[in-house]
C-alpha atoms as a PDB file:
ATOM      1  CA  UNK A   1     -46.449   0.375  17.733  1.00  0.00           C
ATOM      2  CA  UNK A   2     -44.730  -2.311  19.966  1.00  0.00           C
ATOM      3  CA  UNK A   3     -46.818  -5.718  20.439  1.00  0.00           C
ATOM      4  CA  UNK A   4     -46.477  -8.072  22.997  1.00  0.00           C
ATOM      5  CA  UNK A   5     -45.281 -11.637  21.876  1.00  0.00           C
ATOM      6  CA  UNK A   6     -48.622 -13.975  21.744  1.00  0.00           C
ATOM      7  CA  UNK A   7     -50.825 -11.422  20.997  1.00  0.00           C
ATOM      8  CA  UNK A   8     -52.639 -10.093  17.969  1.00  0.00           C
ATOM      9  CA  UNK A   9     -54.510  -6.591  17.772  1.00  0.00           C
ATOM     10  CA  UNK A  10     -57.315  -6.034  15.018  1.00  0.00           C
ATOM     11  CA  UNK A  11     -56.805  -3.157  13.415  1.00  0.00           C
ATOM     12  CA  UNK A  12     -60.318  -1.242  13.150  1.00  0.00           C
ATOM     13  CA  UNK A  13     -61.800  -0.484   9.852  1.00  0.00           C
ATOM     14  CA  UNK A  14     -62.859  -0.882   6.891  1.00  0.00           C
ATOM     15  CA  UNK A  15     -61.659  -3.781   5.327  1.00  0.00           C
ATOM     16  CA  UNK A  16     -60.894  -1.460   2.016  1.00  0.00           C
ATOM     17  CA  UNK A  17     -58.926   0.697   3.749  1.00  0.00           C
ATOM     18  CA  UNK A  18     -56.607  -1.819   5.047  1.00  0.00           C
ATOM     19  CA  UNK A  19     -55.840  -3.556   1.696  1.00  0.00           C
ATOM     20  CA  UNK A  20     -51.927  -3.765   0.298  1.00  0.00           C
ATOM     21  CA  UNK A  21     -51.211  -4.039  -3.078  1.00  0.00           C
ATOM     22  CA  UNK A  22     -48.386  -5.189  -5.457  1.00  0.00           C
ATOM     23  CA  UNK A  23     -47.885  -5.343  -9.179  1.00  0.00           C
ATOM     24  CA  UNK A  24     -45.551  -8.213 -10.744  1.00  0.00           C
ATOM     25  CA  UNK A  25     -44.343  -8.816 -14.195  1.00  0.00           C
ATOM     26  CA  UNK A  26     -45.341 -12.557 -14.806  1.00  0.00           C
ATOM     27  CA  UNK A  27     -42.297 -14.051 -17.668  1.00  0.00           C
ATOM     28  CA  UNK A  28     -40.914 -16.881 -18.497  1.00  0.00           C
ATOM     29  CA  UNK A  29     -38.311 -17.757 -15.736  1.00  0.00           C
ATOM     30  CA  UNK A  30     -40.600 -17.367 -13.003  1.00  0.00           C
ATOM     31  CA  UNK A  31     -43.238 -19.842 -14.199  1.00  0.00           C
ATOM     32  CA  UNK A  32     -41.129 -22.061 -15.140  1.00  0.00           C
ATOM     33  CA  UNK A  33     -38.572 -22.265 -12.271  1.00  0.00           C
ATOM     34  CA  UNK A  34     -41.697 -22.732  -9.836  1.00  0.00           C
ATOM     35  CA  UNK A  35     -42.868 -25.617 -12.106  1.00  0.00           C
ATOM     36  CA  UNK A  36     -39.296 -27.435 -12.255  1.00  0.00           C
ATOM     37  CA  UNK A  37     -39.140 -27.042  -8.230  1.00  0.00           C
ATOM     38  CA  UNK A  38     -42.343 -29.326  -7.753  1.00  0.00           C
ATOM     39  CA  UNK A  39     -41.268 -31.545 -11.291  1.00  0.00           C
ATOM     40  CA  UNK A  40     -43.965 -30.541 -13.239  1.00  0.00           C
ATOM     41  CA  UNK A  41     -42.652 -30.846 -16.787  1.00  0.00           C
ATOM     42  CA  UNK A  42     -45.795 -30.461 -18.108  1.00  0.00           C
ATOM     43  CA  UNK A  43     -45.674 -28.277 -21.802  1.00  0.00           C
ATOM     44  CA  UNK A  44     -48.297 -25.664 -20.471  1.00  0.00           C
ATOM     45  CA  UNK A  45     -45.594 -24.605 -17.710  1.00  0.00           C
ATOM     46  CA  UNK A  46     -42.445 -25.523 -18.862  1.00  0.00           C
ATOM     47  CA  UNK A  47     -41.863 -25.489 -22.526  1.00  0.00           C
ATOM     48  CA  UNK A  48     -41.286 -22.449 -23.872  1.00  0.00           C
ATOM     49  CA  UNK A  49     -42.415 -23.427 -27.257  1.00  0.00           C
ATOM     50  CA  UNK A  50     -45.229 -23.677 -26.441  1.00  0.00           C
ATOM     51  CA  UNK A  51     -48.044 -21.899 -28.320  1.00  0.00           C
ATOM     52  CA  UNK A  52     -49.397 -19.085 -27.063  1.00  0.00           C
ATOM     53  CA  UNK A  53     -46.649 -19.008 -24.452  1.00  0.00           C
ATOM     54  CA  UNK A  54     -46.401 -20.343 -20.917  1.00  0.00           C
ATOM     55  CA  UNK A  55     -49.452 -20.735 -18.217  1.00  0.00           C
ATOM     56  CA  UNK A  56     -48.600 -20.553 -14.982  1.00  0.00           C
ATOM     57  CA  UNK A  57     -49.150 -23.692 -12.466  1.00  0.00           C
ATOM     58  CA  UNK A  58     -52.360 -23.305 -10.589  1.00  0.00           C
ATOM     59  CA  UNK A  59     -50.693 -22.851  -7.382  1.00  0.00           C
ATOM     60  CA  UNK A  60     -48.094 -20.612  -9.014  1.00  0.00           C
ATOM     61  CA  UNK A  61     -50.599 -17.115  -7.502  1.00  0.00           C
ATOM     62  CA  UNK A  62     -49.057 -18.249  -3.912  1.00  0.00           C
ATOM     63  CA  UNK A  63     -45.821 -16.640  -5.095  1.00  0.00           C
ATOM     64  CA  UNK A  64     -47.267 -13.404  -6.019  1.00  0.00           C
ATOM     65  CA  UNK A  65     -49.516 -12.983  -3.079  1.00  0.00           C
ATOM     66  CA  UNK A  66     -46.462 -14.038  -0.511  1.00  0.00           C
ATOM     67  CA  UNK A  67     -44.759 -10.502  -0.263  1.00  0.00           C
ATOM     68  CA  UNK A  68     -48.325  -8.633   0.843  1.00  0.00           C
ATOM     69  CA  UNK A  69     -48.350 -11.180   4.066  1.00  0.00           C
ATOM     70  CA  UNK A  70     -45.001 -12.030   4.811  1.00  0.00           C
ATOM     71  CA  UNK A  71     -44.617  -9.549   7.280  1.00  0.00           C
ATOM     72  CA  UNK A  72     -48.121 -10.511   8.815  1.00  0.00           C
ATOM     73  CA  UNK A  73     -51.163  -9.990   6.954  1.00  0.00           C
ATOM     74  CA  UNK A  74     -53.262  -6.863   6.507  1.00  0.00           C
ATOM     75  CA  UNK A  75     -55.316  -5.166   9.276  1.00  0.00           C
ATOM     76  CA  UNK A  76     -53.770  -7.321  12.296  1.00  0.00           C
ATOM     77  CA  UNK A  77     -50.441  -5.967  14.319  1.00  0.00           C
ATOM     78  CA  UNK A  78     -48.587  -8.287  15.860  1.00  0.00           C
ATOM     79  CA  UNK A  79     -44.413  -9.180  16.852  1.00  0.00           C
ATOM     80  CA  UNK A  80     -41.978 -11.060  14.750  1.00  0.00           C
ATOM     81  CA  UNK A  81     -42.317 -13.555  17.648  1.00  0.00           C
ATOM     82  CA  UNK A  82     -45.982 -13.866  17.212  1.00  0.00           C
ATOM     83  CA  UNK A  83     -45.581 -13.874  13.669  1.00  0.00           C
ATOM     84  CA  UNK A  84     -43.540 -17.215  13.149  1.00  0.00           C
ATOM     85  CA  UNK A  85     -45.895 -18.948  15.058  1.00  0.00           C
ATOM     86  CA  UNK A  86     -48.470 -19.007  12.647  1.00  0.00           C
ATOM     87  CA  UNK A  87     -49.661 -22.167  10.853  1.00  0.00           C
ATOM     88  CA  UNK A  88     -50.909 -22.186   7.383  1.00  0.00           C
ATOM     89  CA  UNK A  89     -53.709 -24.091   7.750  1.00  0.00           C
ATOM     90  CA  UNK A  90     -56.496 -24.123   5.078  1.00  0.00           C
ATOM     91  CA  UNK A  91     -56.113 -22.223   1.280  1.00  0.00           C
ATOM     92  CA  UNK A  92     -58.834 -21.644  -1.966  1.00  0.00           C
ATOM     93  CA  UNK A  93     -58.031 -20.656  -5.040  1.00  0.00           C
ATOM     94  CA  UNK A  94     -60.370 -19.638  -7.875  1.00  0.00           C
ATOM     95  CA  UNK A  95     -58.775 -19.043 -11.260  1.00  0.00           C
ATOM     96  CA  UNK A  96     -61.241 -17.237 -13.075  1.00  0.00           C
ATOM     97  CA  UNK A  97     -58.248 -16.702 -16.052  1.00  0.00           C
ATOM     98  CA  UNK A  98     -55.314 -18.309 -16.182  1.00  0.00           C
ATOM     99  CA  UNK A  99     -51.838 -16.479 -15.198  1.00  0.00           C
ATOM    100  CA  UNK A 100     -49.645 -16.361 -18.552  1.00  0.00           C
ATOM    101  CA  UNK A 101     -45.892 -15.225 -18.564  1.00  0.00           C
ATOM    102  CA  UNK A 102     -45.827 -11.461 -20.136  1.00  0.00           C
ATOM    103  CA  UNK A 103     -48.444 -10.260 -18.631  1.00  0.00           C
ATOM    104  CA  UNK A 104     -48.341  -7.414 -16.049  1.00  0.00           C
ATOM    105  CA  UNK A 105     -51.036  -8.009 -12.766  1.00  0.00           C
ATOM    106  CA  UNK A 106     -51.652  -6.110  -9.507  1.00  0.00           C
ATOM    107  CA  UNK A 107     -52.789  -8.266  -6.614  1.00  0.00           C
ATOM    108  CA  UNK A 108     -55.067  -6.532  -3.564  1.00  0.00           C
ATOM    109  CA  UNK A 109     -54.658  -8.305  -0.008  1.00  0.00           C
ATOM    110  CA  UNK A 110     -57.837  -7.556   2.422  1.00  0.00           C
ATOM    111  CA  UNK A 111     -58.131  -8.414   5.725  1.00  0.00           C
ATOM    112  CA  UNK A 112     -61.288 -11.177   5.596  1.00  0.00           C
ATOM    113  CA  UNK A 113     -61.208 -12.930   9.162  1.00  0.00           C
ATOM    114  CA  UNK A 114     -60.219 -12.229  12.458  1.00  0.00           C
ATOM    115  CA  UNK A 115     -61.437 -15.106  15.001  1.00  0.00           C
ATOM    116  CA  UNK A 116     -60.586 -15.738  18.835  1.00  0.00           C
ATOM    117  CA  UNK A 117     -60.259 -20.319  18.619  1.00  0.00           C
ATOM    118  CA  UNK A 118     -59.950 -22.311  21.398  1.00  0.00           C
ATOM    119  CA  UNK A 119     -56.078 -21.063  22.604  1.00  0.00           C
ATOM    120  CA  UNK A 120     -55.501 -19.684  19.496  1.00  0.00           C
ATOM    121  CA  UNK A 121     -56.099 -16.991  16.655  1.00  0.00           C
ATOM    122  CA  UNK A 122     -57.212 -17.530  13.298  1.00  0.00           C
ATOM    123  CA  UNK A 123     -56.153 -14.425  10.594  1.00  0.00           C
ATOM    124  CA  UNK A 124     -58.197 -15.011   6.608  1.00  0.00           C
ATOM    125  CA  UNK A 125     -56.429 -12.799   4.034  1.00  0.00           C
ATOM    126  CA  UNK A 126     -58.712 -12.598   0.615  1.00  0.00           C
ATOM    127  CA  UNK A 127     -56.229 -11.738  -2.071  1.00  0.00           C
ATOM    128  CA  UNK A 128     -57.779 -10.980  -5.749  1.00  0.00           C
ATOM    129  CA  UNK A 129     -54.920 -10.600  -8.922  1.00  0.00           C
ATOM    130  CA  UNK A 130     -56.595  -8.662 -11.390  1.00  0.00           C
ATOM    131  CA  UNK A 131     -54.607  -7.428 -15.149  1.00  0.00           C
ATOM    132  CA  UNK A 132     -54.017  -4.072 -16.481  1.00  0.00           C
ATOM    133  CA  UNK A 133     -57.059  -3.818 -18.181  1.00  0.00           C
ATOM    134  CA  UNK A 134     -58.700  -4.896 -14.691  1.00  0.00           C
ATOM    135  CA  UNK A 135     -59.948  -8.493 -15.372  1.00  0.00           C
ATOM    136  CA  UNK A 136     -59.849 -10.570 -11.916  1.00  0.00           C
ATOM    137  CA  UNK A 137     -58.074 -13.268 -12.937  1.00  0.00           C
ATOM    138  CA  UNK A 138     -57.438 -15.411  -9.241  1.00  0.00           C
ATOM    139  CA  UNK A 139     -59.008 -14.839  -6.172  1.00  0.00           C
ATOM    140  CA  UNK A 140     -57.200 -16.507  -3.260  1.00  0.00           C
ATOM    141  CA  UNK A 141     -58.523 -17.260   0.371  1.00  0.00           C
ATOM    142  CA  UNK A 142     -55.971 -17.928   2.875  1.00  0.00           C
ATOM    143  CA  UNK A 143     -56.524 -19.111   6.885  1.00  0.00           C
ATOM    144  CA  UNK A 144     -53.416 -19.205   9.414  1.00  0.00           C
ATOM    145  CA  UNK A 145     -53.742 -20.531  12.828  1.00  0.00           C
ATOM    146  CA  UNK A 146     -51.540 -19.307  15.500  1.00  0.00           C
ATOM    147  CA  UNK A 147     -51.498 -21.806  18.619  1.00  0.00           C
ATOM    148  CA  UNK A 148     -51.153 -19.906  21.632  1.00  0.00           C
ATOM    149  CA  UNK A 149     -51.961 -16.782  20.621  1.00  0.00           C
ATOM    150  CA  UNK A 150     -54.651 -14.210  22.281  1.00  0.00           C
ATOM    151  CA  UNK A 151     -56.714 -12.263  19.954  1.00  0.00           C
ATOM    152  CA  UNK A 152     -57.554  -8.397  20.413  1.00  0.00           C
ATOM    153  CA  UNK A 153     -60.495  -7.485  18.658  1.00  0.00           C
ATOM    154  CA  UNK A 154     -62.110  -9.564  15.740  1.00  0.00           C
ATOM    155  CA  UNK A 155     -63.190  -9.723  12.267  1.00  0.00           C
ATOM    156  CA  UNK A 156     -65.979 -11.597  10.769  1.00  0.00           C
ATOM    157  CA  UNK A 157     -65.941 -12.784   7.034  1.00  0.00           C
ATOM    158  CA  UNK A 158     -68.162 -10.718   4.624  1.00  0.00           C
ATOM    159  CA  UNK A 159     -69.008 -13.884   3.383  1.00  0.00           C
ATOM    160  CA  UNK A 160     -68.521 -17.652   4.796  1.00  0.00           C
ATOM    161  CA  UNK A 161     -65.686 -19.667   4.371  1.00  0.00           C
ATOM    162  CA  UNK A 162     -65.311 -22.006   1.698  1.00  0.00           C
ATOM    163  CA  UNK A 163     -67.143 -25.452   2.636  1.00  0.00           C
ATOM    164  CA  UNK A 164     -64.342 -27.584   2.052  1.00  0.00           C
ATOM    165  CA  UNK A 165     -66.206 -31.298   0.778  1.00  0.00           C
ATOM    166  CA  UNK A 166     -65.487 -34.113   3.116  1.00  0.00           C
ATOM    167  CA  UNK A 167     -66.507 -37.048   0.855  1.00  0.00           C
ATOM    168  CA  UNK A 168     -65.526 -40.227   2.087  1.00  0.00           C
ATOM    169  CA  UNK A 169     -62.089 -41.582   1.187  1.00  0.00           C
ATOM    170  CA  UNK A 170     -62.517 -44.990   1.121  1.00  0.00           C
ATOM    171  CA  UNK A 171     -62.692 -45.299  -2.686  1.00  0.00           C
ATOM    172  CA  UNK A 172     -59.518 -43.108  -3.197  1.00  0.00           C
ATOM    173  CA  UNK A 173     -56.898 -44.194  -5.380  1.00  0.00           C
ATOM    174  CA  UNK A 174     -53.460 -43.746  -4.995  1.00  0.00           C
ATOM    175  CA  UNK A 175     -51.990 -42.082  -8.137  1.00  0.00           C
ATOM    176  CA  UNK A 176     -48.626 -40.564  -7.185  1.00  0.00           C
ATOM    177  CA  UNK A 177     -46.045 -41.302  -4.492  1.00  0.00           C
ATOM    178  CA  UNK A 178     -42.741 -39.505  -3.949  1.00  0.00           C
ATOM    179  CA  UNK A 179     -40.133 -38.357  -1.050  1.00  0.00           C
ATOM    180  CA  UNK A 180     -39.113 -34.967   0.185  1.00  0.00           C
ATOM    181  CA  UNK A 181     -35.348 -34.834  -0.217  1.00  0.00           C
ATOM    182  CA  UNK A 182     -33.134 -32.268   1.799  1.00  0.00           C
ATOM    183  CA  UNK A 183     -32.937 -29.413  -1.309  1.00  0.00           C
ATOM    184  CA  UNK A 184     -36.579 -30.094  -1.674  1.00  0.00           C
ATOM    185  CA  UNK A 185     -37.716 -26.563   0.720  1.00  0.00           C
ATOM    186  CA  UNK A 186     -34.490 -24.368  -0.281  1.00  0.00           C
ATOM    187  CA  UNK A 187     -35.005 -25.362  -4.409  1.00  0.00           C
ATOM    188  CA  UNK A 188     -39.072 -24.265  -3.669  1.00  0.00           C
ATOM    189  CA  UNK A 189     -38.056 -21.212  -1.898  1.00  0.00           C
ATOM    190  CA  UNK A 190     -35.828 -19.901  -4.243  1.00  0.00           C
ATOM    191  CA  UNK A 191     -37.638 -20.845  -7.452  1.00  0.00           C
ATOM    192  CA  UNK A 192     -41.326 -19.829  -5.786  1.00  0.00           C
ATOM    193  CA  UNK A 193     -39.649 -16.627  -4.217  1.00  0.00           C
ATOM    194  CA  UNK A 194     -41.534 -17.480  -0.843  1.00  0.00           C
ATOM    195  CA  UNK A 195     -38.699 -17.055   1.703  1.00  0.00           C
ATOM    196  CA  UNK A 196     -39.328 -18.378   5.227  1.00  0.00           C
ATOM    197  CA  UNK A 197     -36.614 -19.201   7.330  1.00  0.00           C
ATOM    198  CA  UNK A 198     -38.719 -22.489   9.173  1.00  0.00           C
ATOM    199  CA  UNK A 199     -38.535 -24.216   5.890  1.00  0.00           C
ATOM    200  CA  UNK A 200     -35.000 -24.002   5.321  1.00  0.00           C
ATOM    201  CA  UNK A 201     -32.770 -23.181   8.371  1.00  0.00           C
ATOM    202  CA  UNK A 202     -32.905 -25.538  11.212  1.00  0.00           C
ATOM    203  CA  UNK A 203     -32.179 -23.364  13.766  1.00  0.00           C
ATOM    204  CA  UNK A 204     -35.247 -21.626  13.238  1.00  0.00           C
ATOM    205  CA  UNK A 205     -37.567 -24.912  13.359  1.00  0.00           C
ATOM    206  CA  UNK A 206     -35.754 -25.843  16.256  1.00  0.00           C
ATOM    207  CA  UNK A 207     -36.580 -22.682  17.636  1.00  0.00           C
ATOM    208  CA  UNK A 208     -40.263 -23.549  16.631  1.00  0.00           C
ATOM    209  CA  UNK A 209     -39.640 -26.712  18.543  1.00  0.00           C
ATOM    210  CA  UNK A 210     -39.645 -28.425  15.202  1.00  0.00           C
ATOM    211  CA  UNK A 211     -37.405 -31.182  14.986  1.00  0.00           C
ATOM    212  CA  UNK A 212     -36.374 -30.371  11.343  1.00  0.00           C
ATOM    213  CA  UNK A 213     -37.183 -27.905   8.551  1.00  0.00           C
ATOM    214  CA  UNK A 214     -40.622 -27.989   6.864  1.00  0.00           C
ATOM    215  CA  UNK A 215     -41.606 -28.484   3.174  1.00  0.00           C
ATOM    216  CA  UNK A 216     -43.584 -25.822   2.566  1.00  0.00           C
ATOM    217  CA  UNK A 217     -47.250 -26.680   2.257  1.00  0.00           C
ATOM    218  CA  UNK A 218     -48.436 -24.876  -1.078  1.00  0.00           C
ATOM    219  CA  UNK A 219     -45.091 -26.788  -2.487  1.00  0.00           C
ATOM    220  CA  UNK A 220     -46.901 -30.416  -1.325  1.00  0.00           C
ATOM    221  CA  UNK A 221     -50.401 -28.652  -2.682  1.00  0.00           C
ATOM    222  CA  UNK A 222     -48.878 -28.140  -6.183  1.00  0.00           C
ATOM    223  CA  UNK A 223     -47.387 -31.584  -6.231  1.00  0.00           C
ATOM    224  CA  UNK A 224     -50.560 -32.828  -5.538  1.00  0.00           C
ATOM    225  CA  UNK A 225     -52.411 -30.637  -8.075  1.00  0.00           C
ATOM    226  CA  UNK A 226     -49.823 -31.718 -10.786  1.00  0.00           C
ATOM    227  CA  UNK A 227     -50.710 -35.512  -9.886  1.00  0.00           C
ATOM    228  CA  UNK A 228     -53.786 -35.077 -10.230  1.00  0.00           C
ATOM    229  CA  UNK A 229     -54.257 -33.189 -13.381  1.00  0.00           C
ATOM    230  CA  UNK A 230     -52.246 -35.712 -15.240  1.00  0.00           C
ATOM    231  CA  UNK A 231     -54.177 -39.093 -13.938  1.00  0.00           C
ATOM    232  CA  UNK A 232     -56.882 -40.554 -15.161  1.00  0.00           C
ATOM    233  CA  UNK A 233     -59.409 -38.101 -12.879  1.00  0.00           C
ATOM    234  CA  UNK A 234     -58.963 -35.173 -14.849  1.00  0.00           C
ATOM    235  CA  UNK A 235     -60.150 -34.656 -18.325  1.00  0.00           C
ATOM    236  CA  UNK A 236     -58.198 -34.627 -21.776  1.00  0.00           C
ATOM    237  CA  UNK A 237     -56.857 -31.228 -21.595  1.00  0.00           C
ATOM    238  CA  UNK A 238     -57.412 -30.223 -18.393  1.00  0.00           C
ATOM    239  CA  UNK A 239     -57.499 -26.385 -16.984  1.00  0.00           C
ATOM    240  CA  UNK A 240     -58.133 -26.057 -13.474  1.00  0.00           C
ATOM    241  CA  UNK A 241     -60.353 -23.504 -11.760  1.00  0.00           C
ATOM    242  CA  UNK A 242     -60.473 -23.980  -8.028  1.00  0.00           C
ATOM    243  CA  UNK A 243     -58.103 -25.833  -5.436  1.00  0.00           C
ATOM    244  CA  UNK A 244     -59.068 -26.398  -1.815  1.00  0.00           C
ATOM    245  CA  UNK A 245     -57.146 -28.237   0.862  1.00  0.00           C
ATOM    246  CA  UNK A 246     -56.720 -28.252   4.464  1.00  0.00           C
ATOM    247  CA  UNK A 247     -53.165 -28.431   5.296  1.00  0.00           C
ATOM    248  CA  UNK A 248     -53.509 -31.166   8.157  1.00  0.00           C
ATOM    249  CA  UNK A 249     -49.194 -32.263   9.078  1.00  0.00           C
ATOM    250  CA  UNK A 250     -45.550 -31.059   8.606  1.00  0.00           C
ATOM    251  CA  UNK A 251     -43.685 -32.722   6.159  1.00  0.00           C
ATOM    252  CA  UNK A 252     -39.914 -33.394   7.142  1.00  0.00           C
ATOM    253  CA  UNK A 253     -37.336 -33.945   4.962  1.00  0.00           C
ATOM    254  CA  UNK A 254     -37.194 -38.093   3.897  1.00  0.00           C
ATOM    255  CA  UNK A 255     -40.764 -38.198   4.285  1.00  0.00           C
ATOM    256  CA  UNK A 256     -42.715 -40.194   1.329  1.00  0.00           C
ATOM    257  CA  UNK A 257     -45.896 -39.047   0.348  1.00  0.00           C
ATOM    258  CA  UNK A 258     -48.623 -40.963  -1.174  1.00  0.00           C
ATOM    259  CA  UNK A 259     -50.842 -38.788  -3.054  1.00  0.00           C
ATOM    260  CA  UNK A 260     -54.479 -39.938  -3.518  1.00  0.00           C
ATOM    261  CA  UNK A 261     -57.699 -39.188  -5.748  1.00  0.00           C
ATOM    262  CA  UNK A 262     -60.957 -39.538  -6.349  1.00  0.00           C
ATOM    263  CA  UNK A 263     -64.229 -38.381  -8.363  1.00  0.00           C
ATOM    264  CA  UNK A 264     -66.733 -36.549  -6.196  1.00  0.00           C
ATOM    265  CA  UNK A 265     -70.567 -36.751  -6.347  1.00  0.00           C
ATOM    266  CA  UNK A 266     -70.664 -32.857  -7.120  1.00  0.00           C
ATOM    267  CA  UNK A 267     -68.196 -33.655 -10.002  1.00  0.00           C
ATOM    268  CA  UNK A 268     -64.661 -32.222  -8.986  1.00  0.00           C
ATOM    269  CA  UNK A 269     -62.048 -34.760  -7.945  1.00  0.00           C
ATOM    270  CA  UNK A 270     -61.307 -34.960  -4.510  1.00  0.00           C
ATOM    271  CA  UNK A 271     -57.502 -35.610  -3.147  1.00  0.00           C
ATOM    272  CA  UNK A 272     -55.469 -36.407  -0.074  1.00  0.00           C
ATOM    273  CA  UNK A 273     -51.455 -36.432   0.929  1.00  0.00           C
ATOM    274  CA  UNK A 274     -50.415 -38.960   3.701  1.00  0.00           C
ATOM    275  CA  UNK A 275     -47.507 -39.953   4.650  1.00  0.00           C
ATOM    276  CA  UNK A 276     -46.136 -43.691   4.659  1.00  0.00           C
ATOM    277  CA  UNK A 277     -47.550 -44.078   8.288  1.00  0.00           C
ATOM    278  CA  UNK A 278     -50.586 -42.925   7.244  1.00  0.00           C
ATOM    279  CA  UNK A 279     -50.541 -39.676   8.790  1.00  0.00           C
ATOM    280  CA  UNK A 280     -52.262 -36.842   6.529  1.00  0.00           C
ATOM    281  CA  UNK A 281     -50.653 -33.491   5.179  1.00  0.00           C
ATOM    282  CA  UNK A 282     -53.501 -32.220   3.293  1.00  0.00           C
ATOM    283  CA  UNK A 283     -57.045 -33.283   3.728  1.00  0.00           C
ATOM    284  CA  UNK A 284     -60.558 -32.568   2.283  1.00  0.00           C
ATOM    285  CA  UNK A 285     -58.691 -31.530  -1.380  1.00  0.00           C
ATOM    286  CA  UNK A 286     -60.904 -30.290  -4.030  1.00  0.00           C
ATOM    287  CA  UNK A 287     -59.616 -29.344  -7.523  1.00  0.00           C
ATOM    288  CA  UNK A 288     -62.225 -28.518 -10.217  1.00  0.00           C
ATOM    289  CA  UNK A 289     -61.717 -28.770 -14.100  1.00  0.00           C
ATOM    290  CA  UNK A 290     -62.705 -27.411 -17.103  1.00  0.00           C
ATOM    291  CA  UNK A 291     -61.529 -28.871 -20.470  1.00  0.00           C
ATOM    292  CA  UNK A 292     -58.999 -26.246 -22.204  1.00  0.00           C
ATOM    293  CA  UNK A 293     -60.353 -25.086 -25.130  1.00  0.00           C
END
C-alpha cells in the first residue's frame, strides 16, 4: 500500500497479531564492541576473562530490538518520508535477567500506542527478549514523536505509560563530563549495529533541516548509565534493572556533556545530560539497582 508523506495509518487489530519477531545469537564481539563505542571498560562488558563470561551493557537490548522497527514499527503504515521524521523521544527498560554473550534470544515487537498530539503523532512499540527456554529476560518500552505528522486511526496502551519521576534537580551532582567527537555516531553505529543515515551522513540531517549529524540518543543514554553505575550513587557491585529517560535535545558533534546524578526519595538514582549551555539531552533519568550477587 502507498502512503502519503505526513501521514500515519493504524493498522486494525489485535495487538498479537501484529507483533514481529527476531532471534539473535548474543557472543562476545557484539557486547563488547557496543561497550568500547560508549568507553565502558568495565570487566562485566569488556573483559573476556571474565568469570562466567560477558554481560551485556544495560542499554545493549536497543541493538537487538533496532531491526523489528527500523523500517517503522509494528501495526502503523507509513512512507520512508514520514518515517525519518520521527523523534525518539522517551525509552524504559526492565531487565528482569541480564543479557550474557552465548546465549540465543528471540525478541517480540507489539504495537502498544498509537496517539493523535498536538501537530504530531506519537507510535509506543513494547518489545519483550525472552531465551530459548522462554524466560523474559528485558522488556523494552519505546515512544517516537513525529512533528508534523497526521494520525489515521489510534491505539491506546493496554496499560499506562511509565511515570517517569521528576524529582527536583537542584541537589544533582555532576559526576561525568565528556565531548562528542566526529567518529563518535559512525563508531556507535557500526559497533551497536543501529544504522540510521541522520546520525552519520550529513546530507541526510540537512535534509532533516539539521544543521549536522546526530549522536544517537540510546548512545548518550548508555554513557550516562555507565557514569552512573560507577559513581558513588550506585552500590558495590551494581546490576541494573530499569532505565528511564526522556530524550529532551540533539547532540551535535563537539558538544560537551555534563552528566549529572542524584539519589531519589523512592530509592533509584535519578540522572540528567546537559550540554555546556545548559541545554538538556535527557531529562527525568531513572536507573534502579540491585547489588550483583
Amino acid at each position: 500500500m502507498t502512503t502519503t508523506d505526513h501521514v500515519i495509518r493504524v493498522v486494525p487489530g489485535n495487538a498479537a497479531l501484529l507483533a514481529r519477531t527476531i532471534e539473535h545469537e548474543l557472543d562476545d564481539r557484539w557486547i563488547r564492541a557496543f561497550a568500547a563505542s560508549i568507553n565502558d571498560t568495565r570487566p562485566e562488558v569488556f573483559d573476556l576473562q571474565q568469570v562466567g563470561g560477558l554481560l551485556a551493557h544495560p542499554v545493549f537490548p536497543v541493538c537487538i530490538e533496532w531491526p523489528l522497527i527500523e523500517h517503522g514499527a509494528p501495526g502503523i503504515e507509513l512512507s520512508t518520508d514520514t518515517l525519518r521524521l520521527g523523534l525518539h523521544v522517551s525509552h524504559h527498560i526492565e531487565i528482569h535477567a541480564p543479557l550474557r554473550a552465548g546465549r540465543r534470544v528471540r525478541t517480540v515487537a507489539k504495537p502498544n500506542l498509537a496517539q493523535a498530539r498536538t501537530s504530531a503523532a506519537l507510535i509506543g512499540t513494547r518489545f519483550r527478549t525472552y531465551s530459548e527456554e522462554g524466560e523474559l529476560l528485558v522488556t523494552s518500552d519505546v515512544y517516537t514523536l513525529y512533528p508534523g505528522v497526521r494520525l489515521v486511526g489510534s491505539r491506546r496502551a493496554p496499560e499506562p505509560p511509565y511515570l517517569f519521576a521528576r524529582t527536583a534537580k537542584t541537589h544533582l551532582t555532576p559526576i561525568e563530563k565528556f565531548t562528542v567527537g566526529i567518529c563518535d555516531a559512525v563508531i556507535y553505529t557500526e559497533c551497536a549495529r543501529i544504522w540510521n543515515p541522520i546520525h552519520t551522513d550529513i546530507r541526510v540531517a540537512r535534509a532533516a533541516g539539521l544543521p549536522d549529524t546526530v549522536l544517537h540518543g540510546t548512545a548518550t543514554l548508555a554513557r550516562a548509565v555507565t557514569a552512573v553505575s560507577r559513581s558513588e550513587f550506585a552500590p558495590e557491585n551494581p546490576s541494573v534493572t530499569q532505565v528511564s529517560c526522556r530524550f529532551t535535545g540533539p547532540v551535535y558533534p563537539g558538544t560537551t556533556l555534563t552528566i549529572s546524578a542524584t539519589h531519589s526519595d523512592e530509592g533509584p538514582v535519578c540522572f540528567e545530560v546537559r550540554a555546556d549551555d545548559g541545554s538538556p539531552a535527557i531529562s527525568d533519568g531513572v536507573i534502579s539497582f540491585q547489588e550483583m550477587l
